[in-house]
PDB file of N, CA and C in Angstrom:
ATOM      1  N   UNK A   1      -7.589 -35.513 -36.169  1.00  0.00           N
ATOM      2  CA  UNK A   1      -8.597 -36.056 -35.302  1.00  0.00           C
ATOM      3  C   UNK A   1      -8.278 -35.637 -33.861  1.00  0.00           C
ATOM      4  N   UNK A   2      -9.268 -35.535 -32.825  1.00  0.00           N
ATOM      5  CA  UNK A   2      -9.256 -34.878 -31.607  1.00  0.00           C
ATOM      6  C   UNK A   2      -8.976 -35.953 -30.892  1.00  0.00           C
ATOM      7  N   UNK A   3      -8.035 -36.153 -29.576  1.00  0.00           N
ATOM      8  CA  UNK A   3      -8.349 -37.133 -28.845  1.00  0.00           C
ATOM      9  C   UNK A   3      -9.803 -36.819 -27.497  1.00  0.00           C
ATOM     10  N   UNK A   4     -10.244 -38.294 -27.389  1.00  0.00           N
ATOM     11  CA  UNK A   4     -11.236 -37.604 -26.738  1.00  0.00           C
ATOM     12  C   UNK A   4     -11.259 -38.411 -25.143  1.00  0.00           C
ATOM     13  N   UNK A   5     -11.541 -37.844 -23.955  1.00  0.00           N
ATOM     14  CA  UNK A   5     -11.549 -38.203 -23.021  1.00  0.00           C
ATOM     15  C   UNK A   5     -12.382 -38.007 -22.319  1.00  0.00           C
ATOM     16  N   UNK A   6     -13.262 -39.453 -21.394  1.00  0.00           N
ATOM     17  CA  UNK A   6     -14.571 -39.298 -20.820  1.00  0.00           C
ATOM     18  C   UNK A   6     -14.094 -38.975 -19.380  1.00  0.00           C
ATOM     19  N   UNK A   7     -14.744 -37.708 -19.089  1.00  0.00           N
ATOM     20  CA  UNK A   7     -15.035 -36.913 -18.174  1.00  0.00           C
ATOM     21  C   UNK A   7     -16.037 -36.941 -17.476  1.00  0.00           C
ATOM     22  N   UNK A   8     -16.989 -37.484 -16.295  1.00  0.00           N
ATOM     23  CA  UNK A   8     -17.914 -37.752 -15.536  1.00  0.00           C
ATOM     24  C   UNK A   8     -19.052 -38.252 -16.296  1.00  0.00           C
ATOM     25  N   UNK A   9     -18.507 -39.240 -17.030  1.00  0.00           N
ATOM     26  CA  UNK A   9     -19.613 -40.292 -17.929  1.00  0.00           C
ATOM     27  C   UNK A   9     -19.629 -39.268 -19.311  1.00  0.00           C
ATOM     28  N   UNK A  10     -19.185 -38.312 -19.865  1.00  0.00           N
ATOM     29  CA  UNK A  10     -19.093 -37.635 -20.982  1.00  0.00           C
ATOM     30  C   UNK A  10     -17.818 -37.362 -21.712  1.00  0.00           C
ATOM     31  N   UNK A  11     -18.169 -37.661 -23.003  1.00  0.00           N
ATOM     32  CA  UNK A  11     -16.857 -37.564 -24.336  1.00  0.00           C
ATOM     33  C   UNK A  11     -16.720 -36.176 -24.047  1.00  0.00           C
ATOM     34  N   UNK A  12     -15.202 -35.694 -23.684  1.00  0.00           N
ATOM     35  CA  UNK A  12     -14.634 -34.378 -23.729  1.00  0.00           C
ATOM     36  C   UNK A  12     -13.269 -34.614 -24.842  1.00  0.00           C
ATOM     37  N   UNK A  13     -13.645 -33.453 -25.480  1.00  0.00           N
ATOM     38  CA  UNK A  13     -12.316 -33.359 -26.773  1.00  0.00           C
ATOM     39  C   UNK A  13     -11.147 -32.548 -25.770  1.00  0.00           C
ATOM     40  N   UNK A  14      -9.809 -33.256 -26.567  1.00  0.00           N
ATOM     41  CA  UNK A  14      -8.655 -32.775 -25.967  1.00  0.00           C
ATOM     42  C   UNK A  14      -8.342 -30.752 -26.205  1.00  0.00           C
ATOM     43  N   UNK A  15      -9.058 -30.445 -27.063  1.00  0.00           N
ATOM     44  CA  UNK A  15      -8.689 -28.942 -27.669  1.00  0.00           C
ATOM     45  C   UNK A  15      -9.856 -28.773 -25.948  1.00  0.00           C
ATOM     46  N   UNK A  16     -11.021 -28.825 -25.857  1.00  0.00           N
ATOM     47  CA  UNK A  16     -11.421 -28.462 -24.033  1.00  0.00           C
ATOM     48  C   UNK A  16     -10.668 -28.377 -23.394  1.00  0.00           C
ATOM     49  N   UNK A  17     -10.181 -29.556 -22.514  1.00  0.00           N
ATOM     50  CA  UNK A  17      -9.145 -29.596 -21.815  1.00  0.00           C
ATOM     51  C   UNK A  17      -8.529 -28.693 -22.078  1.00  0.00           C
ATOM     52  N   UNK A  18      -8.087 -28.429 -23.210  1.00  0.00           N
ATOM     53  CA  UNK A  18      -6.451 -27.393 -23.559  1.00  0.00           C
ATOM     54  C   UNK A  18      -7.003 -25.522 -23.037  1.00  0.00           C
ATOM     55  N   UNK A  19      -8.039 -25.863 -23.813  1.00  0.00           N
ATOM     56  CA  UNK A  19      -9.006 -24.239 -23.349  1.00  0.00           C
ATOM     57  C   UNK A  19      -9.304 -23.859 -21.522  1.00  0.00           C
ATOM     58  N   UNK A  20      -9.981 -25.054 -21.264  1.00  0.00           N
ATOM     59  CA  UNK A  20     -10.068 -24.781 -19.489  1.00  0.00           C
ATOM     60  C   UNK A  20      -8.630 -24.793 -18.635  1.00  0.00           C
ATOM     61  N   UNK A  21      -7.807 -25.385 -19.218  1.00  0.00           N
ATOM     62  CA  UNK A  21      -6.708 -25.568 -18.226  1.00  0.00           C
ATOM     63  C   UNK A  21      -6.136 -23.875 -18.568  1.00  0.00           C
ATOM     64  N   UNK A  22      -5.703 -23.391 -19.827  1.00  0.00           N
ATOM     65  CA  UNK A  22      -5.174 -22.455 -20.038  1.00  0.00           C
ATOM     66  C   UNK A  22      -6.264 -20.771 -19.733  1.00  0.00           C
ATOM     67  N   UNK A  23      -7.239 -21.008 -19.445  1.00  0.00           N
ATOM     68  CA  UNK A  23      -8.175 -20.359 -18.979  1.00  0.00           C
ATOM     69  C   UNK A  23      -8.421 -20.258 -17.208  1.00  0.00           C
ATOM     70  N   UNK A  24      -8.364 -21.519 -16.719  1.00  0.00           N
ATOM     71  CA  UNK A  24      -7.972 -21.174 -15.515  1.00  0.00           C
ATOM     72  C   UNK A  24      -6.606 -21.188 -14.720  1.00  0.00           C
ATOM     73  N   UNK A  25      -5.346 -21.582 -15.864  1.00  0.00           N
ATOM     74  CA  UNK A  25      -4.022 -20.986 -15.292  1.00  0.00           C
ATOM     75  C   UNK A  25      -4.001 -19.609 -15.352  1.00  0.00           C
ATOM     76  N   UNK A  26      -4.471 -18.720 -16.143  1.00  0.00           N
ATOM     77  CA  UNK A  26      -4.917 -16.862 -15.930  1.00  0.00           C
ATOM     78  C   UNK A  26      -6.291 -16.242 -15.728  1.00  0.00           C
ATOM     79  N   UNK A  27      -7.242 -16.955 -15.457  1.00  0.00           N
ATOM     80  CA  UNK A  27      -8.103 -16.372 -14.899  1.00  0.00           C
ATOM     81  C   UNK A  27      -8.177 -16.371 -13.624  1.00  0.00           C
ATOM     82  N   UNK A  28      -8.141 -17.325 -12.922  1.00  0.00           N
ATOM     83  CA  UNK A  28      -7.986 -17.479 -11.741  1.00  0.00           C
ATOM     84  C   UNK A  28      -7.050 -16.189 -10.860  1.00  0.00           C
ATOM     85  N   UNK A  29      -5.637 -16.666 -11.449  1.00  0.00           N
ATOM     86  CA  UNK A  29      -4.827 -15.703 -10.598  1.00  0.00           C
ATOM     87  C   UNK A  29      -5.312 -14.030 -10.848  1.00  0.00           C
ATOM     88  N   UNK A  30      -5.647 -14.033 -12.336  1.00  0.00           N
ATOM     89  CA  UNK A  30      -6.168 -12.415 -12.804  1.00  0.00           C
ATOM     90  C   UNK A  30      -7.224 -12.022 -11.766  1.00  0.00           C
ATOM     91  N   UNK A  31      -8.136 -13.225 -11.632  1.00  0.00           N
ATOM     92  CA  UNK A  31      -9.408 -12.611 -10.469  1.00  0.00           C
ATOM     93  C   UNK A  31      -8.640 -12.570  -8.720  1.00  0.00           C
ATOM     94  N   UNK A  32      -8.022 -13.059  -8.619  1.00  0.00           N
ATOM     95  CA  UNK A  32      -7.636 -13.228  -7.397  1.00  0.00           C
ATOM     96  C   UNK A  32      -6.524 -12.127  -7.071  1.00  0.00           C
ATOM     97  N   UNK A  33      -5.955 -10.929  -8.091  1.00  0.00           N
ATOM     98  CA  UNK A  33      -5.168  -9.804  -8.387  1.00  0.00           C
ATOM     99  C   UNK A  33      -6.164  -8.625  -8.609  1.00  0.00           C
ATOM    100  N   UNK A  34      -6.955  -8.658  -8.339  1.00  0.00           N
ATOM    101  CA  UNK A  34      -8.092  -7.611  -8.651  1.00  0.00           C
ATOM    102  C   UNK A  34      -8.241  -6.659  -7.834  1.00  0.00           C
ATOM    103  N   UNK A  35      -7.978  -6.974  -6.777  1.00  0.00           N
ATOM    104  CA  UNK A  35      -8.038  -6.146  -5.513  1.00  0.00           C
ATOM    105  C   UNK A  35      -9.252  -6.146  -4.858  1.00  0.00           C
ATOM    106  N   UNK A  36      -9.703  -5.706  -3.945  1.00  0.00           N
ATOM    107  CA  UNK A  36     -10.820  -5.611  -3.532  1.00  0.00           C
ATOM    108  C   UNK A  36     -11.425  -4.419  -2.869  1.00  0.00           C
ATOM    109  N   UNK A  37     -11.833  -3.870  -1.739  1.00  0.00           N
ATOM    110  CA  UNK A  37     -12.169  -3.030  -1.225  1.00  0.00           C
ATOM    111  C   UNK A  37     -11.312  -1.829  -0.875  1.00  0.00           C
ATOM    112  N   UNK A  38     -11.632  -0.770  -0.568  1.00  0.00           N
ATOM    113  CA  UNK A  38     -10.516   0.599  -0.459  1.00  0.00           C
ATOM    114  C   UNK A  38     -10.323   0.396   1.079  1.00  0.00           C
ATOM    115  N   UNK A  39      -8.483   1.158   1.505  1.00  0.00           N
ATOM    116  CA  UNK A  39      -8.325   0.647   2.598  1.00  0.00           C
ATOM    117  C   UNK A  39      -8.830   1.563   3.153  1.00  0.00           C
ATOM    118  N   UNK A  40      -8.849   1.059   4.770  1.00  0.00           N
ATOM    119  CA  UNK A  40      -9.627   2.101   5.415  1.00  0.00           C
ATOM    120  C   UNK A  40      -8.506   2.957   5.897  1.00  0.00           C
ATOM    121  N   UNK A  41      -8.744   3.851   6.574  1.00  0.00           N
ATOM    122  CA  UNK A  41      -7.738   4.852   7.492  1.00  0.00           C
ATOM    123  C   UNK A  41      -7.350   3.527   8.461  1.00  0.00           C
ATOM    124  N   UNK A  42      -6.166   3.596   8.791  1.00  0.00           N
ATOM    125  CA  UNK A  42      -5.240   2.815  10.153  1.00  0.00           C
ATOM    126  C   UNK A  42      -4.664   3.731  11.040  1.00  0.00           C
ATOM    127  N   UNK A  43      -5.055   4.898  11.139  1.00  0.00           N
ATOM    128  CA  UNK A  43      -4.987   5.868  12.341  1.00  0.00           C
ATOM    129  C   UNK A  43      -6.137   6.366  13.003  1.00  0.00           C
ATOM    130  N   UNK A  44      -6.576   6.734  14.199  1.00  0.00           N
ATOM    131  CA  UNK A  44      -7.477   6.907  14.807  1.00  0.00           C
ATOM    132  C   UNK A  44      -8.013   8.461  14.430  1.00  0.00           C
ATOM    133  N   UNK A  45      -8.858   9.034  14.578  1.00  0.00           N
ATOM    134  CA  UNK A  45      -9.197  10.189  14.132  1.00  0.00           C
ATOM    135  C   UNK A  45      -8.450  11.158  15.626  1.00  0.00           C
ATOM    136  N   UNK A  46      -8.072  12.339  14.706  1.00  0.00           N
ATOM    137  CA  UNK A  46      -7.360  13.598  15.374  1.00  0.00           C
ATOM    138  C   UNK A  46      -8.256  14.105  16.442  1.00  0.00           C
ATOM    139  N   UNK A  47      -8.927  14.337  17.669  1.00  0.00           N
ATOM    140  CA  UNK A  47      -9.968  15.171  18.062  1.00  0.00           C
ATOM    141  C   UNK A  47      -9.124  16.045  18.650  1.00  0.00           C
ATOM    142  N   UNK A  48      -8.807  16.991  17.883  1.00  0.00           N
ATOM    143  CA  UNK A  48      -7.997  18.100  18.566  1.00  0.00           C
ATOM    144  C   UNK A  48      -9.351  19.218  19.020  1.00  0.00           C
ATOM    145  N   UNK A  49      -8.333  20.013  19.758  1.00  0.00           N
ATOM    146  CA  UNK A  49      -9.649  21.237  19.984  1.00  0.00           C
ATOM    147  C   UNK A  49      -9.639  22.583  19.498  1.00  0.00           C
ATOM    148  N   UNK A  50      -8.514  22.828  18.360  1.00  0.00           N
ATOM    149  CA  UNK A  50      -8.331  23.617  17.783  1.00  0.00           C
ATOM    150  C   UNK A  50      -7.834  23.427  16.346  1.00  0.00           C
ATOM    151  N   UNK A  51      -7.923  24.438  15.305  1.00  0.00           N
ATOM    152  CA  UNK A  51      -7.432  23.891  14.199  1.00  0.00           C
ATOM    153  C   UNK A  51      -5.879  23.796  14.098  1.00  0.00           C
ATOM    154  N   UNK A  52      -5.260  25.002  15.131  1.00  0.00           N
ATOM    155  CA  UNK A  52      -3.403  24.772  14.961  1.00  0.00           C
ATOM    156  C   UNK A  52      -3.483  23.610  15.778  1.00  0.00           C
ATOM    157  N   UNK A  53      -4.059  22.650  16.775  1.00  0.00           N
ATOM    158  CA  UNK A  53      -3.349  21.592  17.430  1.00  0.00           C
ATOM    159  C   UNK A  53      -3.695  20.523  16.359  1.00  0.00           C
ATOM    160  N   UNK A  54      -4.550  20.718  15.973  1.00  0.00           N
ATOM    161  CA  UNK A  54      -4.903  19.337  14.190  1.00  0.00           C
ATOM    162  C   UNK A  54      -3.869  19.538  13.434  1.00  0.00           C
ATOM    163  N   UNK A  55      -3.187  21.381  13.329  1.00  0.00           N
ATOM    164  CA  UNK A  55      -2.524  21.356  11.758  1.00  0.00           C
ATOM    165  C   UNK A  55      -0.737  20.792  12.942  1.00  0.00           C
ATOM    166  N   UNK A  56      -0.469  20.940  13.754  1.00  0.00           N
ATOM    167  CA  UNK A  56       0.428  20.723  14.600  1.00  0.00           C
ATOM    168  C   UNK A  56       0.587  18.811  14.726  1.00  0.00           C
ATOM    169  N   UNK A  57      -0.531  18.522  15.036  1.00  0.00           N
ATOM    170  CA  UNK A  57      -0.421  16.482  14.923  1.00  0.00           C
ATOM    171  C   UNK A  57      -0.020  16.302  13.649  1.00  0.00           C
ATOM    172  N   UNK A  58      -0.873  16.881  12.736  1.00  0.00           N
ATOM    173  CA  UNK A  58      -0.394  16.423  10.922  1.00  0.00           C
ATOM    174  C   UNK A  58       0.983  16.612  11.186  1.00  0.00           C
ATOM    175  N   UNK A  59       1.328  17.659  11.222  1.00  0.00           N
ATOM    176  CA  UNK A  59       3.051  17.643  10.502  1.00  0.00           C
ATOM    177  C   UNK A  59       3.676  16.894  11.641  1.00  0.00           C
ATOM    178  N   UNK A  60       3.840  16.746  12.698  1.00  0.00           N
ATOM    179  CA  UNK A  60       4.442  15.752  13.623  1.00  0.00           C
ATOM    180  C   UNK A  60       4.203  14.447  12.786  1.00  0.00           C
ATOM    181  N   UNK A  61       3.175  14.402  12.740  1.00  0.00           N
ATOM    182  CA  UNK A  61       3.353  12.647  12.521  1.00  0.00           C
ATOM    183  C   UNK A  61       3.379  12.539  11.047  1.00  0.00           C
ATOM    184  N   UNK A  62       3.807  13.267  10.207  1.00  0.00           N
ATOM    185  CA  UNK A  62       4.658  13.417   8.546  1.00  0.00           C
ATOM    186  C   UNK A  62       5.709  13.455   9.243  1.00  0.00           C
ATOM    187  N   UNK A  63       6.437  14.167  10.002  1.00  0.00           N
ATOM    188  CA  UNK A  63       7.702  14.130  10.199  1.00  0.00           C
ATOM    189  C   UNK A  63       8.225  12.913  10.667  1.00  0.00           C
ATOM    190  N   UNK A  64       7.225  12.350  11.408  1.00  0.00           N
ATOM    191  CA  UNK A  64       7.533  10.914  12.494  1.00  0.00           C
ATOM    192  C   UNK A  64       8.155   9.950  10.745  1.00  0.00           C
ATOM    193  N   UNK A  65       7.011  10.426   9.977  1.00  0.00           N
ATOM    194  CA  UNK A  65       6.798   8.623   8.557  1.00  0.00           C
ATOM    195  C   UNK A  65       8.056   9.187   8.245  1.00  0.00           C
ATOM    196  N   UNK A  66       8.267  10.539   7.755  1.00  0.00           N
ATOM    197  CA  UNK A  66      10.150  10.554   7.190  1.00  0.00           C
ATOM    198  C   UNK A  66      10.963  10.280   7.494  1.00  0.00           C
ATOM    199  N   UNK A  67      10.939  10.896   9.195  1.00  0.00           N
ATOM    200  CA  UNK A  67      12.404   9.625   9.797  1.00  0.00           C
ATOM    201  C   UNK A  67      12.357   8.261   9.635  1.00  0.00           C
ATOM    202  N   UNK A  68      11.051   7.728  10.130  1.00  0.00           N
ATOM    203  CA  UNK A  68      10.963   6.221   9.831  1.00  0.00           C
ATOM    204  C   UNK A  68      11.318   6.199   8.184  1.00  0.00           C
ATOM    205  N   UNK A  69      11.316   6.331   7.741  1.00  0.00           N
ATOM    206  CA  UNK A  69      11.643   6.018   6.082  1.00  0.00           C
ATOM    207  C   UNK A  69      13.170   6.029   5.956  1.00  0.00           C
ATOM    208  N   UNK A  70      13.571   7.672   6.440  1.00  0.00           N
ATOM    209  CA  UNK A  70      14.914   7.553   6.057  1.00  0.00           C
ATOM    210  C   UNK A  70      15.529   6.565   7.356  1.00  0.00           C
ATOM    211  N   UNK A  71      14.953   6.410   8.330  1.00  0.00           N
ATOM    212  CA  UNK A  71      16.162   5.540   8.815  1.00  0.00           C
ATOM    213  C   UNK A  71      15.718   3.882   8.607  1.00  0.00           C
ATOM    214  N   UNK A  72      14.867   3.441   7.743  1.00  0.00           N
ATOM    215  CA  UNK A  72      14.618   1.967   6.501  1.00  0.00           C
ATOM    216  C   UNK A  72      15.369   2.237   5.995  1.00  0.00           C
ATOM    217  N   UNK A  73      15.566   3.322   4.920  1.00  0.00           N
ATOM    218  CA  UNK A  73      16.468   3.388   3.680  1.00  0.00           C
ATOM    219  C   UNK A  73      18.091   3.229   4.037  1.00  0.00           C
ATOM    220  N   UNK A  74      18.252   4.048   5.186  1.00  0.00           N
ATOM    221  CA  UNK A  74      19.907   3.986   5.935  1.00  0.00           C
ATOM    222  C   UNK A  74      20.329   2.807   6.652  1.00  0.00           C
ATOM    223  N   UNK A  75      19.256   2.057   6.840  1.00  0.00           N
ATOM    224  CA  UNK A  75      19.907   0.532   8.028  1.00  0.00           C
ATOM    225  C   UNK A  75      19.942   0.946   9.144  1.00  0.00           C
ATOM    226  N   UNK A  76      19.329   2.234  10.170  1.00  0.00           N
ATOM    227  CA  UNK A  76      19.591   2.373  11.304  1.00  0.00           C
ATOM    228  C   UNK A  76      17.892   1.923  11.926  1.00  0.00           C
ATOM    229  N   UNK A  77      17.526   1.277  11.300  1.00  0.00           N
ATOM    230  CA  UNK A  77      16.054   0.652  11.964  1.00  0.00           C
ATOM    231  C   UNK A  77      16.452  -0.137  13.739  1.00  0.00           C
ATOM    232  N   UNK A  78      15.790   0.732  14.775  1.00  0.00           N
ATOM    233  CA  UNK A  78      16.179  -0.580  15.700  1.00  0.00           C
ATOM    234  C   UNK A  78      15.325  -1.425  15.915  1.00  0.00           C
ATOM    235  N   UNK A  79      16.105  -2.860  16.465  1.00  0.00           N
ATOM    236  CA  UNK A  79      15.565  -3.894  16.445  1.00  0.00           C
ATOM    237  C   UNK A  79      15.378  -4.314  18.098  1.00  0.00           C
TER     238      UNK A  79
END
């Protein structure tokens, strides 16, 4: 036999309860892990006036993210 429990003036069976609670302990967080929109660019656009001063910013500032990386990975970050 089900136990049954009144819920806003209505008989709710205990196997409900068991379904919504365990339905929104992983749905919830599953929808809220979904991600949402694509990021945008977080750098300003290049307006160089030539194509070597565009291809010249790119590799500078690749070179800039590697040092910053290797010096995260080494502990020489300053503070």
């Amino acid at each position: 036999m089900v136990a049954m429990y009144n819920i806003a003036g209505r008989q709710v069976g205990s196997h409900w309860l068991a379904m919504a609670t365990l339905g929104a302990a992983f749905g919830i967080p599953w929808a809220m892990t979904r991600g949402g929109s694509s990021k945008k660019s977080t750098t300003p656009p290049i307006n160089a006036s030539s194509k070597d001063e565009e291809k010249f910013i790119q590799e500078f500032l690749q070179q800039v993210e590697q040092e910053d990386k290797a010096n995260k990975v080494s502990g020489k970050e300053a503070h």
